[in-house]
N, C-alpha and C. Protein backbone atom coordinates (compact mmCIF):
# COMPACT_ATOMS: atom_id res chain seq x y z
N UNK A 1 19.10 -2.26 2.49
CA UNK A 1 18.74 -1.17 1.62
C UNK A 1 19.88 -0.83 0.68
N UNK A 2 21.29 -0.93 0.85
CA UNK A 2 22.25 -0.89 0.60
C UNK A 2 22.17 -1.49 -0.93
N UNK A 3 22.19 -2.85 -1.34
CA UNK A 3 21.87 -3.94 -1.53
C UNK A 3 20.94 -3.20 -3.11
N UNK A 4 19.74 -2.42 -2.53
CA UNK A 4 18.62 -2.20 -3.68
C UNK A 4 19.21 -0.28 -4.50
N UNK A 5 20.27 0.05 -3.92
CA UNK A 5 20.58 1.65 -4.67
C UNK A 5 22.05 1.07 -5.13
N UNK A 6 22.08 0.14 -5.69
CA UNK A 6 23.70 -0.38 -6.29
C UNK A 6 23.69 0.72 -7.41
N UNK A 7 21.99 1.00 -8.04
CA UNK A 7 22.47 2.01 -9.55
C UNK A 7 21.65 2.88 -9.37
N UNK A 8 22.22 4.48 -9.76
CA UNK A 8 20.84 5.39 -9.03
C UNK A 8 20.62 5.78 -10.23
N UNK A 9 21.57 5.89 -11.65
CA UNK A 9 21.06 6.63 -12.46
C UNK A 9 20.01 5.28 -13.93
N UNK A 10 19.08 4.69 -13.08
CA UNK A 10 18.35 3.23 -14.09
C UNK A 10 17.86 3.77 -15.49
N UNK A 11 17.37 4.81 -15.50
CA UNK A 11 16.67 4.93 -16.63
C UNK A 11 15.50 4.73 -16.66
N UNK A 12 14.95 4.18 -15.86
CA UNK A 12 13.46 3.47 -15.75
C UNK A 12 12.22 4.89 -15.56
N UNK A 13 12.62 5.77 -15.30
CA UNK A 13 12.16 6.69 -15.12
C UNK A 13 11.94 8.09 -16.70
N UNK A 14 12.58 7.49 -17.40
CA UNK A 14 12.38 8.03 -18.32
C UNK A 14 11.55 8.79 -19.33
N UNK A 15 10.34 7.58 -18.83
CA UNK A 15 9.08 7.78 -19.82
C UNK A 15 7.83 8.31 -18.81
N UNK A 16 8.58 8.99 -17.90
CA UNK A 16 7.41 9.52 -16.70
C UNK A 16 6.95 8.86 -15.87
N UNK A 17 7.19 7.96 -15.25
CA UNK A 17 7.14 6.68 -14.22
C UNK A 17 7.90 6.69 -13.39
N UNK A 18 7.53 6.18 -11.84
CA UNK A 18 8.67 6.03 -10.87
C UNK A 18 7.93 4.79 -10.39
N UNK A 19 9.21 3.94 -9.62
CA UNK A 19 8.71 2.89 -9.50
C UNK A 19 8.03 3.50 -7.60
N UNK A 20 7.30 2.41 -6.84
CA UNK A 20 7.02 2.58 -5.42
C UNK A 20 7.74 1.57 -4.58
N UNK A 21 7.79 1.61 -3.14
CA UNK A 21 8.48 0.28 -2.64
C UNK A 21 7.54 -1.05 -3.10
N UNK A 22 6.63 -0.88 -3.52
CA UNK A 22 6.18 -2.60 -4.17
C UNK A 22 6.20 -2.62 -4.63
N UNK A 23 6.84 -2.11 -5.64
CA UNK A 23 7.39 -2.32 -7.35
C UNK A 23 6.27 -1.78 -8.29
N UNK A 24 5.63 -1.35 -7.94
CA UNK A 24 4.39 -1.13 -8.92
C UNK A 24 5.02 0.85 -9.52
N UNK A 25 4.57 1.02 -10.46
CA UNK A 25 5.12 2.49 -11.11
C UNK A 25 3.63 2.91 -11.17
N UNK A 26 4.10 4.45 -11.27
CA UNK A 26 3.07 5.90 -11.08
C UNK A 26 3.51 6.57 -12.19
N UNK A 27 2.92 7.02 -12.19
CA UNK A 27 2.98 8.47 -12.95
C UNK A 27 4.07 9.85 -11.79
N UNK A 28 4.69 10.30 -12.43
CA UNK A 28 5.49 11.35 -11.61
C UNK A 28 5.24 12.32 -11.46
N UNK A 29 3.48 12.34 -11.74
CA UNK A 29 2.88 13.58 -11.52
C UNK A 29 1.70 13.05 -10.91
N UNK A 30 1.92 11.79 -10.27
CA UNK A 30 0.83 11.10 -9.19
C UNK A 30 0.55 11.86 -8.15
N UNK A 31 -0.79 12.20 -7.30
CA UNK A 31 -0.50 12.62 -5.58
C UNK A 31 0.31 12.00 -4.87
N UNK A 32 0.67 10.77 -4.72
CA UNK A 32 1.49 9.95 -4.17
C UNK A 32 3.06 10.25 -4.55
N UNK A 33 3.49 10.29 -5.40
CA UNK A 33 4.94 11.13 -5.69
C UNK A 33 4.54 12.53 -5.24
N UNK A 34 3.88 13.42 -5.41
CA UNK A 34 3.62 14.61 -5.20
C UNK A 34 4.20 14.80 -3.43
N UNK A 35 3.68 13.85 -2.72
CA UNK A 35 3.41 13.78 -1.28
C UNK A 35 4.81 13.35 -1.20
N UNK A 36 5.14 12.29 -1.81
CA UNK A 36 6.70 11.98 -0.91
C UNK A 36 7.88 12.92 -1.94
N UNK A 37 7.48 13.48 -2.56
CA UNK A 37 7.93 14.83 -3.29
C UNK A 37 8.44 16.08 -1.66
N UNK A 38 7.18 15.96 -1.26
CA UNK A 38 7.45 17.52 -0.90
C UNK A 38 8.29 17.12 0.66
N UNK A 39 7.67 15.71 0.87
CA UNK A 39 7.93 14.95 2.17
C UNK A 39 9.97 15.34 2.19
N UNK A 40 10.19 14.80 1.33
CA UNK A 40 11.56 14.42 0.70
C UNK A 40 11.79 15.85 0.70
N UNK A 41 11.41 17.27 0.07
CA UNK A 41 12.12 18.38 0.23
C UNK A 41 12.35 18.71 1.29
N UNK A 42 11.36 18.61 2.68
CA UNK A 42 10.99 18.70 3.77
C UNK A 42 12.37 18.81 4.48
N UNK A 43 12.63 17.41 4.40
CA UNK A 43 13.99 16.94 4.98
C UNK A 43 15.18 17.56 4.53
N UNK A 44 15.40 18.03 3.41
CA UNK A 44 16.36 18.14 2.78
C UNK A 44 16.65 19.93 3.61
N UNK A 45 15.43 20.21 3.66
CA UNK A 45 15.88 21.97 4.23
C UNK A 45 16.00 21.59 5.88
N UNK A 46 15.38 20.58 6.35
CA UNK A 46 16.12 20.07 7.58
C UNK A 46 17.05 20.04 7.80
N UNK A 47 17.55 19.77 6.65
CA UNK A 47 19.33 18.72 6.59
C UNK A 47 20.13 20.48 6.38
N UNK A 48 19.73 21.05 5.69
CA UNK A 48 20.40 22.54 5.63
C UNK A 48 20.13 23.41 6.94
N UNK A 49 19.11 23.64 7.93
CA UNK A 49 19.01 23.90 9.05
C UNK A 49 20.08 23.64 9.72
N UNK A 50 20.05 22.17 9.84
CA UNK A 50 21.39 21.97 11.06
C UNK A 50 22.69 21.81 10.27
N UNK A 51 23.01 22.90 9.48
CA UNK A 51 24.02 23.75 9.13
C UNK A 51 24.59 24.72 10.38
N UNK A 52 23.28 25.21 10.92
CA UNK A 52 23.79 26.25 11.64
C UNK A 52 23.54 26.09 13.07
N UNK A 53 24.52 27.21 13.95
CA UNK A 53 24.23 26.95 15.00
C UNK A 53 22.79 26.59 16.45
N UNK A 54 23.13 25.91 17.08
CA UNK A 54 21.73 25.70 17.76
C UNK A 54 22.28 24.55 18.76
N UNK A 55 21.16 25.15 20.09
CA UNK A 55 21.23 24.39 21.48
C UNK A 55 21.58 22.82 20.45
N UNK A 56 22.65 21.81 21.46
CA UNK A 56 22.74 20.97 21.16
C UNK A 56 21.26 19.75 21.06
N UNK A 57 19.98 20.07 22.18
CA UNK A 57 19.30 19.44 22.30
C UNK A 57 17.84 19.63 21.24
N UNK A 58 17.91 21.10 20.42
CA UNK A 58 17.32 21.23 19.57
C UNK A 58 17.85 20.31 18.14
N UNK A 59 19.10 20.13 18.36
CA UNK A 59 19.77 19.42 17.06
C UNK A 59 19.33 18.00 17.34
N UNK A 60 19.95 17.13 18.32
CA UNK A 60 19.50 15.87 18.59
C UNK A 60 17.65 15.85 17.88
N UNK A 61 17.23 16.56 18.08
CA UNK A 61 15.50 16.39 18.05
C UNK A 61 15.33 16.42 16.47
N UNK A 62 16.10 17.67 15.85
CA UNK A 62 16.40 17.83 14.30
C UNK A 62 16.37 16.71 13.57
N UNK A 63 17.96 15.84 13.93
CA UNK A 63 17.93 14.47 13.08
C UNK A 63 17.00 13.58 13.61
N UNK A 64 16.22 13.34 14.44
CA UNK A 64 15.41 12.15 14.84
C UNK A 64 14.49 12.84 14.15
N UNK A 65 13.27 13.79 13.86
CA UNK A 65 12.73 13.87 13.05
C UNK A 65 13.12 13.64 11.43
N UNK A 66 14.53 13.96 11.10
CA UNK A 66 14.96 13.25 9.75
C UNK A 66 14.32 12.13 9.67
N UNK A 67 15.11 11.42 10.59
CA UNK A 67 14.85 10.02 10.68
C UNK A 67 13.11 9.48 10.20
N UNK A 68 12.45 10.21 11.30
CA UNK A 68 10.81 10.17 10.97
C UNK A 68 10.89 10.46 9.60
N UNK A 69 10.99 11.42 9.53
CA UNK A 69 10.63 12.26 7.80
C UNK A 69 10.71 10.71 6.90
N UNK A 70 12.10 10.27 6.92
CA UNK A 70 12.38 9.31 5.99
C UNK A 70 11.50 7.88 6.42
N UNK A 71 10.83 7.62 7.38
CA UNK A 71 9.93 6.47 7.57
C UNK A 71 8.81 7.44 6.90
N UNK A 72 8.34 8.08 7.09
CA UNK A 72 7.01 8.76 6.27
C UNK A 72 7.31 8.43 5.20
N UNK A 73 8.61 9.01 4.68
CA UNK A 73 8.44 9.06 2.82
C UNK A 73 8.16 7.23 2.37
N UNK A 74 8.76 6.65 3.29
CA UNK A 74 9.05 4.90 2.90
C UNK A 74 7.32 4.67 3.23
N UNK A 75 6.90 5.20 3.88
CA UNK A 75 5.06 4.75 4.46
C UNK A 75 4.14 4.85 3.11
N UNK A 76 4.64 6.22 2.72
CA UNK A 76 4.05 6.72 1.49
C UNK A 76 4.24 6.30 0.31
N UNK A 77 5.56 5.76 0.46
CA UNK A 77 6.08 4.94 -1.36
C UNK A 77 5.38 3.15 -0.84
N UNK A 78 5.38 3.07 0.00
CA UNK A 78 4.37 1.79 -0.19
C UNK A 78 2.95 1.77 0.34
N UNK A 79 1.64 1.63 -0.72
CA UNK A 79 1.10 1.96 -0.10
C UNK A 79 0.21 0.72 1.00
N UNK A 80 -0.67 1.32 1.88
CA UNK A 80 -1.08 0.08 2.86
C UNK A 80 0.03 0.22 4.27
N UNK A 81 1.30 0.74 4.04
CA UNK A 81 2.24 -0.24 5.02
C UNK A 81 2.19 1.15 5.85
N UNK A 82 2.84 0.45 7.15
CA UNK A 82 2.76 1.29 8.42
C UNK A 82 4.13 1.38 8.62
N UNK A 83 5.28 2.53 8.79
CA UNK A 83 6.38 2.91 9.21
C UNK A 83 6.40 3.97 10.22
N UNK A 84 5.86 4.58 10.31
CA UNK A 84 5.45 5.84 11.47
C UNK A 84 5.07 5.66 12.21
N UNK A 85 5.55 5.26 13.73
CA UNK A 85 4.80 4.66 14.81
C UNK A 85 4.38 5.83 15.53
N UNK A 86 3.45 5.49 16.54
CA UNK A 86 2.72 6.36 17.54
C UNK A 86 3.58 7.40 18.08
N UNK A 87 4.84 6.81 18.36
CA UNK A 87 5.88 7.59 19.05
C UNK A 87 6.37 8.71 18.37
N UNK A 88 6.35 9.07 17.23
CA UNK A 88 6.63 9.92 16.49
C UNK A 88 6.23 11.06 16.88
N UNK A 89 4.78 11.13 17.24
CA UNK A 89 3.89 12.01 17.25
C UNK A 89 3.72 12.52 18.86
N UNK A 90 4.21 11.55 19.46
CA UNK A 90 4.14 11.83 21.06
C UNK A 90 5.49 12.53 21.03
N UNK A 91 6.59 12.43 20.17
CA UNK A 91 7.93 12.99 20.66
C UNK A 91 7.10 14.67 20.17
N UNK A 92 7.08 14.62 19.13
CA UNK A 92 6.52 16.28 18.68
C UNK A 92 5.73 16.95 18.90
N UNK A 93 4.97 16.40 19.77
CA UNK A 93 3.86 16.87 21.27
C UNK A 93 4.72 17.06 22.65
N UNK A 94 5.79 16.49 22.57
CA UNK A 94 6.35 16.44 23.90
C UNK A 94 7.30 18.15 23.91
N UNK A 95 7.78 18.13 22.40
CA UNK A 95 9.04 18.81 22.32
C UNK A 95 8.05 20.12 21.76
N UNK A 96 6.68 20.49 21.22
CA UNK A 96 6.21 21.47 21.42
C UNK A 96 5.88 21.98 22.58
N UNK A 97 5.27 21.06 23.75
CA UNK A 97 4.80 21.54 25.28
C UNK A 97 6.92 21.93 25.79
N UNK A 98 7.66 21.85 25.36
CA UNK A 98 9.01 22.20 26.17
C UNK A 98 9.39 22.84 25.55
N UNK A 99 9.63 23.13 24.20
CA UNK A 99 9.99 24.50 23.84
C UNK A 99 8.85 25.66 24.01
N UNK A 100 7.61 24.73 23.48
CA UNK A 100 6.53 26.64 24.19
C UNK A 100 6.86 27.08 24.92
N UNK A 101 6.77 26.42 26.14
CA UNK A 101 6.94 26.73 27.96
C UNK A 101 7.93 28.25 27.49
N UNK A 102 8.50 27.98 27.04
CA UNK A 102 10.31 28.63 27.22
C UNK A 102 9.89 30.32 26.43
N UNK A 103 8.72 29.88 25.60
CA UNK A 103 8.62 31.31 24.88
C UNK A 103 7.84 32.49 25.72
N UNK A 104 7.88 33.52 25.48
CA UNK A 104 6.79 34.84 26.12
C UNK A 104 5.68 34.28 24.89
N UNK A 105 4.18 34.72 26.09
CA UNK A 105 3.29 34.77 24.45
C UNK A 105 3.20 35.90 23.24
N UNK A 106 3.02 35.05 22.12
CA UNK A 106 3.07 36.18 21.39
C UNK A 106 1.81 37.24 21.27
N UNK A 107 2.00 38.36 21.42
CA UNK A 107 1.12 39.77 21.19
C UNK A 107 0.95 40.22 20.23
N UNK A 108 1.52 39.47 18.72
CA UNK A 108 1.41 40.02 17.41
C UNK A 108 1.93 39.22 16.81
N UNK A 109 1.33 38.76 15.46
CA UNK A 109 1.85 38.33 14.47
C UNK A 109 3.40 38.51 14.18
N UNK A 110 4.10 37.33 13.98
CA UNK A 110 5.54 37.66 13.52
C UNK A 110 5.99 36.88 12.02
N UNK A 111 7.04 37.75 11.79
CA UNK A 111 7.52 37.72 10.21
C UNK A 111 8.64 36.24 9.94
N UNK A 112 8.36 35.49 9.26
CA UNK A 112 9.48 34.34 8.88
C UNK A 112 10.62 34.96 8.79
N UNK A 113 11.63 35.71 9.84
CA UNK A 113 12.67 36.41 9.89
C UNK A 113 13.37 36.32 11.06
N UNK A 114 14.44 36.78 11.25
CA UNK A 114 15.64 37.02 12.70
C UNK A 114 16.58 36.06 12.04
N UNK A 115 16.85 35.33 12.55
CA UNK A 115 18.94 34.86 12.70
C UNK A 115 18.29 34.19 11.34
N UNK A 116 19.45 33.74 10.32
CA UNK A 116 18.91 32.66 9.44
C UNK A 116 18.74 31.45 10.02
N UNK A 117 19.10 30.70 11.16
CA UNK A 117 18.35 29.60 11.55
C UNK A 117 17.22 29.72 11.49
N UNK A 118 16.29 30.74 12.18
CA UNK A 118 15.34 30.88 12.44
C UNK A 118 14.21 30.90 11.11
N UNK A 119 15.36 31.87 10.07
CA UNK A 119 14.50 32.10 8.85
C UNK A 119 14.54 30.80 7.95
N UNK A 120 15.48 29.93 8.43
CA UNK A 120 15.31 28.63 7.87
C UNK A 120 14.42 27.43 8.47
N UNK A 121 13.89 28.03 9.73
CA UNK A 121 13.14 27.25 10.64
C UNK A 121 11.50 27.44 9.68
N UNK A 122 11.72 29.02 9.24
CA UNK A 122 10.25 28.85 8.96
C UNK A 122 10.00 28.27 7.61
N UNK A 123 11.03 28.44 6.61
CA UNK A 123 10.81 27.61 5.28
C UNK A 123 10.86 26.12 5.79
N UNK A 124 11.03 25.33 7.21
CA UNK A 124 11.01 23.64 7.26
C UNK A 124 9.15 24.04 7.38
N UNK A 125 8.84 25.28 8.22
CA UNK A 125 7.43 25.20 8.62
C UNK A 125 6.22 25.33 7.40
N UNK A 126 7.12 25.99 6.22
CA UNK A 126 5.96 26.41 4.94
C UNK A 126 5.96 25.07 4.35
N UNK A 127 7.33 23.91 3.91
CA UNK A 127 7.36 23.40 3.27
C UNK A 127 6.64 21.79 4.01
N UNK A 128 6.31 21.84 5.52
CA UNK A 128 6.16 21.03 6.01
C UNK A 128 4.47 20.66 6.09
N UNK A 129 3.85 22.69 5.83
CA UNK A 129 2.75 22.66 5.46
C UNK A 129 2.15 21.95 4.12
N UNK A 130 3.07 22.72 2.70
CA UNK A 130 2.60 22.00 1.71
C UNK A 130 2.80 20.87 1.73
N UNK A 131 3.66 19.75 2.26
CA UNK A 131 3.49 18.05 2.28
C UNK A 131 2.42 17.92 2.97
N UNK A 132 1.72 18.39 4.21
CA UNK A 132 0.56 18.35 4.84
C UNK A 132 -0.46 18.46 3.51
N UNK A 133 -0.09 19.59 2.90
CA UNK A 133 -1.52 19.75 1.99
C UNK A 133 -1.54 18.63 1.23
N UNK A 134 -0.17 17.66 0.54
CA UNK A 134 0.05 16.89 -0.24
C UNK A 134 -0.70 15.78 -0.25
N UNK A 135 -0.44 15.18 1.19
CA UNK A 135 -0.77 14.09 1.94
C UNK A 135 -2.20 13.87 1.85
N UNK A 136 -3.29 15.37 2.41
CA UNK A 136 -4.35 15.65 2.40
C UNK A 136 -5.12 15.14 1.03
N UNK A 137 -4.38 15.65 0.30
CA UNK A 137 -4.87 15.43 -1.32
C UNK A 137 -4.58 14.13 -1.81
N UNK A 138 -3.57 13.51 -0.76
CA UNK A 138 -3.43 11.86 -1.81
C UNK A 138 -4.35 11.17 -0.90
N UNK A 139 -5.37 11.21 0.75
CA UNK A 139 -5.82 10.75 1.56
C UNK A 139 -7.41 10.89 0.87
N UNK A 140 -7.58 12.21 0.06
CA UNK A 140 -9.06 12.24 -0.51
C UNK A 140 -8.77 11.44 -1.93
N UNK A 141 -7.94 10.81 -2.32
CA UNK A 141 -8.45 10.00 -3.38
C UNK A 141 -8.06 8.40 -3.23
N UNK A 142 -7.01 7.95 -2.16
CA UNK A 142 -6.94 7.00 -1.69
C UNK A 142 -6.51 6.90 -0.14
N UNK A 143 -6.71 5.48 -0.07
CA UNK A 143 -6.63 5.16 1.50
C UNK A 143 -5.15 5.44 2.05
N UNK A 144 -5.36 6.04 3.12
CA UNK A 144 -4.16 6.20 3.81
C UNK A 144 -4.48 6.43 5.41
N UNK A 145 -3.48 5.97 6.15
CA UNK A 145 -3.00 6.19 7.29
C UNK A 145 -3.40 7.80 7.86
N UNK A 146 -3.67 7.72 9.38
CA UNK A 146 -4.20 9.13 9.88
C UNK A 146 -2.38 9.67 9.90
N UNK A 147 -1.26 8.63 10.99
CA UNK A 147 -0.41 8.97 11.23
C UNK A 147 0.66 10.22 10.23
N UNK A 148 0.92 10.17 9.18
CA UNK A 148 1.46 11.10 7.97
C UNK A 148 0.58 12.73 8.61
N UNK A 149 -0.46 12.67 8.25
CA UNK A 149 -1.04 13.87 7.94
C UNK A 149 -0.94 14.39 9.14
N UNK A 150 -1.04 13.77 10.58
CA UNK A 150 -0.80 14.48 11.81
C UNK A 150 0.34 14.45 12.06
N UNK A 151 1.54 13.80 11.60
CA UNK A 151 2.78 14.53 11.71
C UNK A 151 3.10 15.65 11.06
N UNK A 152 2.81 15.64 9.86
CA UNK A 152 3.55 16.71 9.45
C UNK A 152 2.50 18.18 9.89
N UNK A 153 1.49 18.37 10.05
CA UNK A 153 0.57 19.10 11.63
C UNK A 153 1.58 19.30 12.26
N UNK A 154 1.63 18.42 13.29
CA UNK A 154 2.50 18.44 14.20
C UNK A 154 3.67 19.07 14.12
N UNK A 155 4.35 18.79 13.08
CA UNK A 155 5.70 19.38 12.80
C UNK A 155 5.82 20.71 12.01
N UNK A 156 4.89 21.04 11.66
CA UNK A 156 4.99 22.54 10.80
C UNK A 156 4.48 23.42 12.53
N UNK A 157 3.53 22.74 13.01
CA UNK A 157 3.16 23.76 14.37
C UNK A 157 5.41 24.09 15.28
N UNK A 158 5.53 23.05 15.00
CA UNK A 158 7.21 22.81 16.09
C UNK A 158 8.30 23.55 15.12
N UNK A 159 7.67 23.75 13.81
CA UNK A 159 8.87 24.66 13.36
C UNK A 159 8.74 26.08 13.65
N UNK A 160 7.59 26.25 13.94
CA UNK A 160 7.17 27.79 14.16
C UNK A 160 7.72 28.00 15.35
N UNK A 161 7.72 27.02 15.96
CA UNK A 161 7.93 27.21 17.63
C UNK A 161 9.65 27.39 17.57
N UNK A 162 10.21 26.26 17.19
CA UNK A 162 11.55 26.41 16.94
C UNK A 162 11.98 27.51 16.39
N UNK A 163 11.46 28.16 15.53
CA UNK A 163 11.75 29.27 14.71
C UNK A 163 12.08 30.56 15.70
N UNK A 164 11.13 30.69 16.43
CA UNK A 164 10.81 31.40 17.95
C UNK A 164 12.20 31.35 18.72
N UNK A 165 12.66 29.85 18.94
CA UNK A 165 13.51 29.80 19.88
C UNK A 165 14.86 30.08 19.11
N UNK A 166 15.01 29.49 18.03
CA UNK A 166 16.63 30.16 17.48
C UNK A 166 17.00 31.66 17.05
N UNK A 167 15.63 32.53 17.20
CA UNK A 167 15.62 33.88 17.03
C UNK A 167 16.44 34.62 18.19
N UNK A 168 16.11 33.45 19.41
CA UNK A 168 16.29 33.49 20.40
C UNK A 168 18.14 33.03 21.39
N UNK A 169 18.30 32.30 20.17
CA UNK A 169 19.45 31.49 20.83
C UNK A 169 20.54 32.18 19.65
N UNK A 170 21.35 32.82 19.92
CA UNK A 170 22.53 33.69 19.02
C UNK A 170 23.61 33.19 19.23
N UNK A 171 24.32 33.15 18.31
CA UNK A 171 25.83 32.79 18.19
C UNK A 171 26.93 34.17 19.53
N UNK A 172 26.42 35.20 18.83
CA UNK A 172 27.51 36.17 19.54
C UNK A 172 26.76 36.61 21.11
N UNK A 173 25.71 35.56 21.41
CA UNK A 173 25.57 35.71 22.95
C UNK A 173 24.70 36.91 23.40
N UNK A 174 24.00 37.43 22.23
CA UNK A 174 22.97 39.25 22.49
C UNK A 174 21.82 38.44 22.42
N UNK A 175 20.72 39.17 23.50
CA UNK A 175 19.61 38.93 23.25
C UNK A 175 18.77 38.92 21.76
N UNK A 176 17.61 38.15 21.89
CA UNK A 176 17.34 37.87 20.00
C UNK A 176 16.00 38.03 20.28
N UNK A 177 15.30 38.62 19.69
CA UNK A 177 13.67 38.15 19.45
C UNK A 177 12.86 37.67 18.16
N UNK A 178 11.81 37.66 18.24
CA UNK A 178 10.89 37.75 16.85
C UNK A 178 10.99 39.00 16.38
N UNK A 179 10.81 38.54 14.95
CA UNK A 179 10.44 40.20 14.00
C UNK A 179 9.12 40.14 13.97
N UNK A 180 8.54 41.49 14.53
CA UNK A 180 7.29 41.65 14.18
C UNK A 180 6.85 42.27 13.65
N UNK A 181 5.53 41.91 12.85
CA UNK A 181 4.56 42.55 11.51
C UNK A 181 4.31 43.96 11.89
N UNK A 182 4.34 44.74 11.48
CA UNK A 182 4.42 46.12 11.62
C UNK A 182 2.51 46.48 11.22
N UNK A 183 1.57 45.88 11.85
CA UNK A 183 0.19 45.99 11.39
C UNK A 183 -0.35 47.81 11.08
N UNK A 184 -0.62 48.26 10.14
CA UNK A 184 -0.93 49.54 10.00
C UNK A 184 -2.47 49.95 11.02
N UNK A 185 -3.26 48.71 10.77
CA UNK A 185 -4.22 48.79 11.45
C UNK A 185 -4.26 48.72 13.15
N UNK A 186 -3.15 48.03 13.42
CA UNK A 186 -3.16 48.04 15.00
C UNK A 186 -2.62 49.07 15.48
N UNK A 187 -1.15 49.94 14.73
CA UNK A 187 -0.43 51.15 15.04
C UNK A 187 -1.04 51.90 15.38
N UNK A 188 -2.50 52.07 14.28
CA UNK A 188 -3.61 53.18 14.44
C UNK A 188 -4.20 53.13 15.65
N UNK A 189 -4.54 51.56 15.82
CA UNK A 189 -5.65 51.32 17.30
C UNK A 189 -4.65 51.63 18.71
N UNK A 190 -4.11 51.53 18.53
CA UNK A 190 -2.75 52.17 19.77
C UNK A 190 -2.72 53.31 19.98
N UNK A 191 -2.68 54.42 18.74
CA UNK A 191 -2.65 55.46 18.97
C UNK A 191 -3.83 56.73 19.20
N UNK A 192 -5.04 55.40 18.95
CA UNK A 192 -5.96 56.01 19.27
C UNK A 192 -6.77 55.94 20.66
């Protein structure tokens, strides 16, 4: 791979075109760029997440989903080809049933807020949604793979969850929770 980014700034892109891994060019306002568009932001607020502190075994899990992320985006820039294996999807089934376990259930809606890990957990979960929607939209006009669209499912459900747990896990060692939605309508039903 090394080998094919000798020049990043080509020019080839100039006239609104990007090329794909089979050499064939799009439009840069294709669904298919769109999708490994948001795929590619995805990661990138990943990559700013584990900025901050967190259980060492939530981090290990962090970059191996990088890792995924970046076989998705390569699945998606060629199309037809398979990079996302089964296992992907069994790790982010595995690591939602072990971090749930760990949470209380929730009794109310909660706010994309608490430690900034957490509040950065939930922008991996919004932005992991819109590549979901991306994907969705490049799958209704061409053929694609189930695997993409149920990961990133998968992984917007595990950021929420994660989000949960670093609210939870503090640097200065104090208990942490969720912020919760302050519902006007439920306050009422309580007090009535």
């Amino acid at each position: 791979m090394g080998n094919r980014l000798t020049q990043i700034a080509t020019r080839t892109g100039d006239n609104g075109t990007t090329g794909l891994g089979d050499n064939t060019r799009v439009s840069k306002n294709s669904l298919r760029v769109h999708a490994m568009g948001d795929v590619d932001e995805l990661n990138s607020h990943i990559g700013l997440l584990l900025c901050e502190d967190m259980p060492a075994d939530l981090r290990e899990l962090l970059v191996d989903i990088q890792h995924q992320l970046f076989n998705l985006g390569g699945e998606l820039s060629i199309p037809g080809y398979e990079l996302l294996k089964p296992e992907a999807l069994l790790q982010l089934d595995q690591a939602l049933a072990t971090y749930n376990a760990q949470l209380p259930r929730l009794a109310e809606f909660i706010l994309p807020a608490g430690t900034r890990a957490a509040a950065q957990a939930h922008v991996c979960r919004t932005v992991a949604r819109r590549a979901e929607r991306a994907v969705v939209a490049l799958g209704s006009e061409e053929a694609l793979k189930e695997a993409p669209r149920r990961y990133l499912n998968r992984l917007s459900d595990l950021m929420f969850v994660l989000a949960r747990v670093l609210n939870r896990h503090r640097a200065d060692g104090q208990p942490g929770d969720d912020v919760y939605w302050k519902s006007e309508r439920l306050a009422r039903a309580s007090t009535e």
